[in-house]
N, C-alpha and C. Protein backbone atom coordinates (compact mmCIF):
# COMPACT_ATOMS: atom_id res chain seq x y z
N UNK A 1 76.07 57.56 -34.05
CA UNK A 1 74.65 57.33 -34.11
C UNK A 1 74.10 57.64 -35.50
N UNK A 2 74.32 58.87 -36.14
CA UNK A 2 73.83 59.52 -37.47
C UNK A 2 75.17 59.10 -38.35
N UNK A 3 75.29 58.86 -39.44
CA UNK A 3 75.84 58.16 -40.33
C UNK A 3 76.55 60.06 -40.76
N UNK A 4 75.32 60.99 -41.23
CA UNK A 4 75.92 62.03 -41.98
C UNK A 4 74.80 63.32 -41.53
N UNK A 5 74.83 64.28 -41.82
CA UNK A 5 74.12 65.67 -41.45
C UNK A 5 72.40 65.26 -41.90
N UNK A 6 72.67 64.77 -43.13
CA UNK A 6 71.11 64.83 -43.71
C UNK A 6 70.41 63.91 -42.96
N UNK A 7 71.02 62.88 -42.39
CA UNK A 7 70.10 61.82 -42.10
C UNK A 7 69.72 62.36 -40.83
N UNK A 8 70.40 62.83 -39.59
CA UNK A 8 70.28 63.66 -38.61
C UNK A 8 69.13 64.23 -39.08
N UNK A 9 69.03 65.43 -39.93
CA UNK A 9 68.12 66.25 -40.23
C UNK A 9 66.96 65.77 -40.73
N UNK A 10 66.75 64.63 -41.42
CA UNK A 10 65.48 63.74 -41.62
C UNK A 10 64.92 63.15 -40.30
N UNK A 11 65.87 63.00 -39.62
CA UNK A 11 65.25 62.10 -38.04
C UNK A 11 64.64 62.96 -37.21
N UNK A 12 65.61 64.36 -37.47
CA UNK A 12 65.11 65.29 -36.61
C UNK A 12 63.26 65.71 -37.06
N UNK A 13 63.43 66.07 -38.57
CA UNK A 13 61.85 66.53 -38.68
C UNK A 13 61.02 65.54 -38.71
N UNK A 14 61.60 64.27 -38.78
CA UNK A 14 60.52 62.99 -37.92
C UNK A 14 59.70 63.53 -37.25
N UNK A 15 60.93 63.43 -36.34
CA UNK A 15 60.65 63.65 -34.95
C UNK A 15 59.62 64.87 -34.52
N UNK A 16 59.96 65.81 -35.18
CA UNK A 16 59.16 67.69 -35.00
C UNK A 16 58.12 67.31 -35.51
N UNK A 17 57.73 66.29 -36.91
CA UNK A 17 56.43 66.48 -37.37
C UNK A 17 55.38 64.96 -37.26
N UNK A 18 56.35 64.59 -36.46
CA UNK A 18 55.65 62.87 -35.61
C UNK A 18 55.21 61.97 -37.26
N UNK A 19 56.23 62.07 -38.38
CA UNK A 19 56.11 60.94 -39.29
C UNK A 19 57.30 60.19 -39.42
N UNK A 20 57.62 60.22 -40.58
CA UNK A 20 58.76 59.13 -40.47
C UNK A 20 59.59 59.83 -41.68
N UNK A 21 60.73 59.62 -41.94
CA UNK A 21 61.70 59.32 -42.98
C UNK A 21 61.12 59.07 -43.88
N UNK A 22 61.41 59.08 -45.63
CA UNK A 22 61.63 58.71 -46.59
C UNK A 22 62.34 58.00 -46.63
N UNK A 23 61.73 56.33 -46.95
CA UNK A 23 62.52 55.13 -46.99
C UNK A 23 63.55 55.21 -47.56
N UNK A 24 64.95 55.28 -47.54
CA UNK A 24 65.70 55.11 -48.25
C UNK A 24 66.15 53.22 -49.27
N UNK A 25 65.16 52.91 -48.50
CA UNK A 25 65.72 51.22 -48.86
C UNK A 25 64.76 50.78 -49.93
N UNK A 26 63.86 51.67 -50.68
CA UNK A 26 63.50 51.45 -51.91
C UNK A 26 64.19 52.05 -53.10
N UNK A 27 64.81 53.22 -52.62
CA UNK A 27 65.35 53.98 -53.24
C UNK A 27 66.98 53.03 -53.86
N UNK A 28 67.22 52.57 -52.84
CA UNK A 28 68.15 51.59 -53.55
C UNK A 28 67.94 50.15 -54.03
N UNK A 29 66.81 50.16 -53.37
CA UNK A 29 66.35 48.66 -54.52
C UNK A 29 66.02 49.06 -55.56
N UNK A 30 65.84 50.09 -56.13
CA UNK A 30 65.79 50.82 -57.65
C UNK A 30 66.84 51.07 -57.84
N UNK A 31 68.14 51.11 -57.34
CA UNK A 31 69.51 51.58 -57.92
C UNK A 31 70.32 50.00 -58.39
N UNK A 32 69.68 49.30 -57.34
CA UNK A 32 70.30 47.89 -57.62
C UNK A 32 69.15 46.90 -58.68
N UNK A 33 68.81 47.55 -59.52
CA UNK A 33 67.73 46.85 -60.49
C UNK A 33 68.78 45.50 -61.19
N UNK A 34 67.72 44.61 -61.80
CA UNK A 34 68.58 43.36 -62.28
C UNK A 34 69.60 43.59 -63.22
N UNK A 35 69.69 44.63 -64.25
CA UNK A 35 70.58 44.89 -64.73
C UNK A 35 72.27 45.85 -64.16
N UNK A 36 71.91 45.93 -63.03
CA UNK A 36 73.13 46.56 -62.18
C UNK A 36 73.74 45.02 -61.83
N UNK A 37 72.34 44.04 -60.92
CA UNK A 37 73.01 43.37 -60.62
C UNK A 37 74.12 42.28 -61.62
N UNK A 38 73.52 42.10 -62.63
CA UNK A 38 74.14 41.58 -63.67
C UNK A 38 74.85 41.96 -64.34
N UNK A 39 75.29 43.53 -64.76
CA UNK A 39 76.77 43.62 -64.99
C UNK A 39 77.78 43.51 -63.69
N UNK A 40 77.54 43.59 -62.61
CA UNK A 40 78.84 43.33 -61.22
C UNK A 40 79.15 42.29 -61.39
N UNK A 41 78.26 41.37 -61.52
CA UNK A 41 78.12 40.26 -61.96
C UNK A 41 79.13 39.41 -63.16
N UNK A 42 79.51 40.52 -63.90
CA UNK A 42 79.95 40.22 -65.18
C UNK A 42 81.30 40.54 -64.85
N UNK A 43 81.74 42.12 -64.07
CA UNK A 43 83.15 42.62 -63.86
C UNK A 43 83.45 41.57 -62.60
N UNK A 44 82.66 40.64 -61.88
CA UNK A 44 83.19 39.66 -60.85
C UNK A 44 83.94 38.41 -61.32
N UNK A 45 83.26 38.09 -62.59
CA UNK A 45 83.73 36.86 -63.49
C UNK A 45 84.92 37.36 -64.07
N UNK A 46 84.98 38.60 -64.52
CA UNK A 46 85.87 39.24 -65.21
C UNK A 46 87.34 39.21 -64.22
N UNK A 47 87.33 39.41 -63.49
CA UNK A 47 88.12 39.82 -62.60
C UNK A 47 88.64 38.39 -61.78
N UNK A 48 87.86 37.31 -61.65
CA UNK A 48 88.35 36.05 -61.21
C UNK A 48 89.12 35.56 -62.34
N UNK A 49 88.52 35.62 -63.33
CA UNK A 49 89.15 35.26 -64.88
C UNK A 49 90.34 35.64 -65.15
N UNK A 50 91.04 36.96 -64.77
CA UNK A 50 91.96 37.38 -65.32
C UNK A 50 93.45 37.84 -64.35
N UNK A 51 94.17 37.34 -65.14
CA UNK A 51 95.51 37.32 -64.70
C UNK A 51 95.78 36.41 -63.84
N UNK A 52 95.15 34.75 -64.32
CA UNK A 52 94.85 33.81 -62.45
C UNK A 52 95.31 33.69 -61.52
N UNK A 53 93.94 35.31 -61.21
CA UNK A 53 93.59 35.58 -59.50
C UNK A 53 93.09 34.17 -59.37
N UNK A 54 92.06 33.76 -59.63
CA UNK A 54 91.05 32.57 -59.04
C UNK A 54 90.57 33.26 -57.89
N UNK A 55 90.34 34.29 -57.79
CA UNK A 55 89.60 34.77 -56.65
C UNK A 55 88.71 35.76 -57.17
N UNK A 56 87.88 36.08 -56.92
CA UNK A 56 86.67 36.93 -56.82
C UNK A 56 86.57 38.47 -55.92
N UNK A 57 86.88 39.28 -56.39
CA UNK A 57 87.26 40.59 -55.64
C UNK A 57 86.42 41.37 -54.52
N UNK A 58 87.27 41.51 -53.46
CA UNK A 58 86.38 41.56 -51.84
C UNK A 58 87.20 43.30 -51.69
N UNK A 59 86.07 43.34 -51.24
CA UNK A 59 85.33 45.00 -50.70
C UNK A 59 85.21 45.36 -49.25
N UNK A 60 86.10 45.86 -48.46
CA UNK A 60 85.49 46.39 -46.81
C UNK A 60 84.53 46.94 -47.33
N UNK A 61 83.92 47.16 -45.98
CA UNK A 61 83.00 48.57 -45.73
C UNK A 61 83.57 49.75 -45.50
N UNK A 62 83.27 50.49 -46.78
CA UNK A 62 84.11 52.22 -46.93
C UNK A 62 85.28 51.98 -47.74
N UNK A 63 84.80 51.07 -49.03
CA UNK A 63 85.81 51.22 -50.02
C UNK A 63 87.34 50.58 -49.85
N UNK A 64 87.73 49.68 -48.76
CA UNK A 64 88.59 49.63 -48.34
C UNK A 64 89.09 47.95 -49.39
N UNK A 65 90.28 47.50 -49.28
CA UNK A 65 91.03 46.31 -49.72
C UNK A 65 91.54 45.35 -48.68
N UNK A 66 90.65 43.95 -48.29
CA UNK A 66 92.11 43.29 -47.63
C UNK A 66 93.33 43.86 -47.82
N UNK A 67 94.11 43.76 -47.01
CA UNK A 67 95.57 43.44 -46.78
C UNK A 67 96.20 42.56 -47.62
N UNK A 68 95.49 41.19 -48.04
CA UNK A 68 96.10 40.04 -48.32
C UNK A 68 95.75 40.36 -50.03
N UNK A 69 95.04 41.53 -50.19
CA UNK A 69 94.50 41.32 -51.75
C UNK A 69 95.59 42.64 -52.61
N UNK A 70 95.89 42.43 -52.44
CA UNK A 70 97.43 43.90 -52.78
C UNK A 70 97.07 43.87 -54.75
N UNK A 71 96.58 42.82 -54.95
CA UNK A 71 96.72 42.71 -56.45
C UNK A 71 95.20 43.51 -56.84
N UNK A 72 94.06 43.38 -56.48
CA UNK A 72 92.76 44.29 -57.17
C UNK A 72 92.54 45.25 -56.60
N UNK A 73 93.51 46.39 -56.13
CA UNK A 73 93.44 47.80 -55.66
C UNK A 73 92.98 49.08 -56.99
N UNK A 74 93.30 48.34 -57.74
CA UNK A 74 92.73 48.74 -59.23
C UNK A 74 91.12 48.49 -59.22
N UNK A 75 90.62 47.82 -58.56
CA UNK A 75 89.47 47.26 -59.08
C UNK A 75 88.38 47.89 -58.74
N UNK A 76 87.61 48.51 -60.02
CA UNK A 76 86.20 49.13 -59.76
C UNK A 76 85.12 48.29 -59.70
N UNK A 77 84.13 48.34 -58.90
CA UNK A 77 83.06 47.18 -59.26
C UNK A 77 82.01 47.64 -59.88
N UNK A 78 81.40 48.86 -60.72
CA UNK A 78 80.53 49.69 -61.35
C UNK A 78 79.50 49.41 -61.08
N UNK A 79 79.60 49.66 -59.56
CA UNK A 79 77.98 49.90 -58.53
C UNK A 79 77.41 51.13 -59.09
N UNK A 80 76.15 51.31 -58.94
CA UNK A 80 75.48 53.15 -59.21
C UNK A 80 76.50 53.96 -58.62
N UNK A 81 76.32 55.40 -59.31
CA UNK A 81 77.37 56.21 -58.22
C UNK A 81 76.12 56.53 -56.86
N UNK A 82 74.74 56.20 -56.46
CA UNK A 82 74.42 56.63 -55.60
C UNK A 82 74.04 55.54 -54.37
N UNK A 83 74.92 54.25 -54.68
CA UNK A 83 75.01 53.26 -53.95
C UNK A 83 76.74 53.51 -53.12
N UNK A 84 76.43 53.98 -51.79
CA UNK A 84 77.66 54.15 -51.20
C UNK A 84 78.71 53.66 -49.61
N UNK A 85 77.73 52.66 -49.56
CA UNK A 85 77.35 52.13 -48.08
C UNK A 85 77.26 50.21 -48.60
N UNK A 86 78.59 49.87 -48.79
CA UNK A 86 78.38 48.14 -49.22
C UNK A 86 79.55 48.10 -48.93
N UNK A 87 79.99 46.58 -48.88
CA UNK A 87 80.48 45.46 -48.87
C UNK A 87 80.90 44.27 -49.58
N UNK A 88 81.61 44.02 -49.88
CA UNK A 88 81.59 43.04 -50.89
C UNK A 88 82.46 41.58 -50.37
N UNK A 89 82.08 40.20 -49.82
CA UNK A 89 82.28 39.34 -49.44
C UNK A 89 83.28 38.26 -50.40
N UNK A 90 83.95 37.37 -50.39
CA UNK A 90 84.19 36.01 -50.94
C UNK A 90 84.20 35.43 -50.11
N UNK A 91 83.30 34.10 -50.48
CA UNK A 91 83.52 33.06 -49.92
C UNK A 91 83.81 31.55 -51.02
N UNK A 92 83.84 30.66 -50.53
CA UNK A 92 84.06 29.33 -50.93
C UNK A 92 83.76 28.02 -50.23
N UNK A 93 82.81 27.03 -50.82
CA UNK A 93 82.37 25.85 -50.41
C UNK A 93 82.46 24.87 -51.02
N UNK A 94 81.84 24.02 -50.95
CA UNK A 94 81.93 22.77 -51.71
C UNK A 94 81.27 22.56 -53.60
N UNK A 95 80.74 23.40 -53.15
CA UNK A 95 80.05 23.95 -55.32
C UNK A 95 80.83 24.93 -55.59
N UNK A 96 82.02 25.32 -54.85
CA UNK A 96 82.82 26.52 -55.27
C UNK A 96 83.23 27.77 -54.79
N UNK A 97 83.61 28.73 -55.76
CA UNK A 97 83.69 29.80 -54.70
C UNK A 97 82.39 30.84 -55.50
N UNK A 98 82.04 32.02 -54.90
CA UNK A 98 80.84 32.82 -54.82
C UNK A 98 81.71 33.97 -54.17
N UNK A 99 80.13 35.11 -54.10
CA UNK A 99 80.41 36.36 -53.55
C UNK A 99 78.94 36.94 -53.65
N UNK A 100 79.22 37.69 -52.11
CA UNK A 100 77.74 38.60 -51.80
C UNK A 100 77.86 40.36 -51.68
N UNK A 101 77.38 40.72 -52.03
CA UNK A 101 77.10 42.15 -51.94
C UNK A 101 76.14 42.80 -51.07
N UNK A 102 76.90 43.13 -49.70
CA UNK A 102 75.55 43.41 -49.04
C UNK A 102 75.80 45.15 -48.86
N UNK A 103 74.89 45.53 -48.94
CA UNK A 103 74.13 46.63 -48.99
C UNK A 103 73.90 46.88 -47.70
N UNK A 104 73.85 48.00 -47.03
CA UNK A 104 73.73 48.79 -45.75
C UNK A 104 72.98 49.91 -46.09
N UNK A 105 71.65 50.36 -45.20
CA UNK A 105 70.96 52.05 -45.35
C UNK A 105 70.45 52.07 -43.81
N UNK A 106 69.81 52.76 -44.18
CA UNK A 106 69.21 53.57 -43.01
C UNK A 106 67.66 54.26 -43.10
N UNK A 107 66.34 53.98 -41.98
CA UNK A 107 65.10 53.92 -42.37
C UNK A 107 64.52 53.86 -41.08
N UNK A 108 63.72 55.16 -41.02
CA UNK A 108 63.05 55.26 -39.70
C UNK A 108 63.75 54.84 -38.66
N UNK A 109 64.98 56.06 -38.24
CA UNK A 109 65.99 55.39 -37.31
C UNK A 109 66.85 54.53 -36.87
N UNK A 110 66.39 53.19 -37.76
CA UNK A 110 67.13 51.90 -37.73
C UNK A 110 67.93 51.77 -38.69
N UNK A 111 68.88 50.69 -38.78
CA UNK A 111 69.53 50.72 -39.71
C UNK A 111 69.69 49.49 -40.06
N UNK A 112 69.92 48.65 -41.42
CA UNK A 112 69.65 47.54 -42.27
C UNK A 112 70.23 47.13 -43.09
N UNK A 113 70.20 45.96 -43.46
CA UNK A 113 71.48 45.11 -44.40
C UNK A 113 70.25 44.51 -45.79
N UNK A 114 71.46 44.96 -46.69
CA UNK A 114 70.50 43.66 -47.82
C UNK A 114 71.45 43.13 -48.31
N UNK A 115 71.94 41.49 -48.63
CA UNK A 115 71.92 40.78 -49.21
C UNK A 115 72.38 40.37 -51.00
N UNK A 116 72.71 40.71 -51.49
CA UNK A 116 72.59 40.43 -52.78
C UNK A 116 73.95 39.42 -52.94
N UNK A 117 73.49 37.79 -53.16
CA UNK A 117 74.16 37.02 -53.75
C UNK A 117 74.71 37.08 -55.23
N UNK A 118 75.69 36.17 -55.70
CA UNK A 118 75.97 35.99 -56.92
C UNK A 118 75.23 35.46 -57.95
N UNK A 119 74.13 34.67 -57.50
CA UNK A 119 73.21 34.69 -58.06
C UNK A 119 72.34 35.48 -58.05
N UNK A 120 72.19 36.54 -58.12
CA UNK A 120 71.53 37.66 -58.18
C UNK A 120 70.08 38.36 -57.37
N UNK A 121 69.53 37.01 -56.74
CA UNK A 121 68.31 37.27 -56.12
C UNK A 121 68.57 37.63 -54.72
N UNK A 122 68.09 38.80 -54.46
CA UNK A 122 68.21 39.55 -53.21
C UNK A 122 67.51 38.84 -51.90
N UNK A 123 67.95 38.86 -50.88
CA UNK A 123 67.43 38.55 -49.75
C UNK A 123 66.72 39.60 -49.43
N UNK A 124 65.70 39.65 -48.09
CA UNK A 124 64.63 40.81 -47.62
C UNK A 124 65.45 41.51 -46.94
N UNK A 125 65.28 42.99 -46.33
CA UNK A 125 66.33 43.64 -45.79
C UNK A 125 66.27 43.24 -44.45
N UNK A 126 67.47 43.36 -43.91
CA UNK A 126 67.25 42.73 -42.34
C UNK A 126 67.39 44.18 -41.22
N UNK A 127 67.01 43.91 -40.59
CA UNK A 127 67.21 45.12 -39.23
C UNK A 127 68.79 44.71 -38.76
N UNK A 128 69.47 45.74 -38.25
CA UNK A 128 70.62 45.52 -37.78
C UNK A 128 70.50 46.07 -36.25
N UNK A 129 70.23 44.72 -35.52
CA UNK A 129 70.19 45.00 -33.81
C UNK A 129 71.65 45.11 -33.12
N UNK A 130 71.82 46.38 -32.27
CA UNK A 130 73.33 47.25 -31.57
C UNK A 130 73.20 45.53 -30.56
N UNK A 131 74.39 45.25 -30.63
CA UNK A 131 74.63 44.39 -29.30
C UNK A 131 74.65 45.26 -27.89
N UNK A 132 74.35 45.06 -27.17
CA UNK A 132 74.28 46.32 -25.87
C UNK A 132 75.16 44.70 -24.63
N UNK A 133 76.19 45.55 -24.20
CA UNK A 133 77.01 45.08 -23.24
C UNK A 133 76.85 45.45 -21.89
């Protein structure tokens, strides 16, 4: 349910003092300013470019590597150090191949995705609704 202790403890004095959290999801739209996004940007090209991968370097959630990507286990993507909760996608279509960076936080109990394409302009943050079975 709680990601880590602090966030617990922010929900909790919500809760005790009937306000809300300190958004965390501005706090990282200031960490991801246009110039963050545009050097990743730069080590993404960098990294398709060299040694032809022809691929564009993909990120689990929690730091993790495909299986199939054994070759960019080396690879830093020089996110902020206080951006710690992402993802990093490849895909490929018909204009090519690309990659998204989505971003995950947490805000007044809920929890939320942002977006950030290779072209650099961010999508709005989305709510992330629990499937209930």
């Amino acid at each position: 349910m709680f990601k880590n202790v602090q966030e617990w403890w922010n929900n909790l004095v919500a809760w005790l003092t009937g306000s809300t959290p300190a958004a965390e999801l501005e706090a990282i739209e200031d960490l991801l300013d246009e110039n963050q996004i545009r050097a990743f940007y730069n080590i993404q090209q960098a990294h398709l470019n060299s040694g032809g991968r022809s691929r564009f370097a993909q990120i689990l959630r929690g730091g993790g590597t495909p299986s199939d990507r054994p070759d960019q286990s080396s690879f830093v993507p020089g996110l902020p150090a206080g951006l710690t909760d992402y993802e990093v996608n490849e895909w490929e279509g018909p204009a090519g191949k690309g990659w998204t960076l989505r971003v995950f936080a947490s805000s007044g109990g809920k929890d939320y995705y942002l977006d950030v394409p290779d072209d650099g302009n961010p999508g709005p943050w989305t709510e992330i609704v629990p499937l209930i079975l």
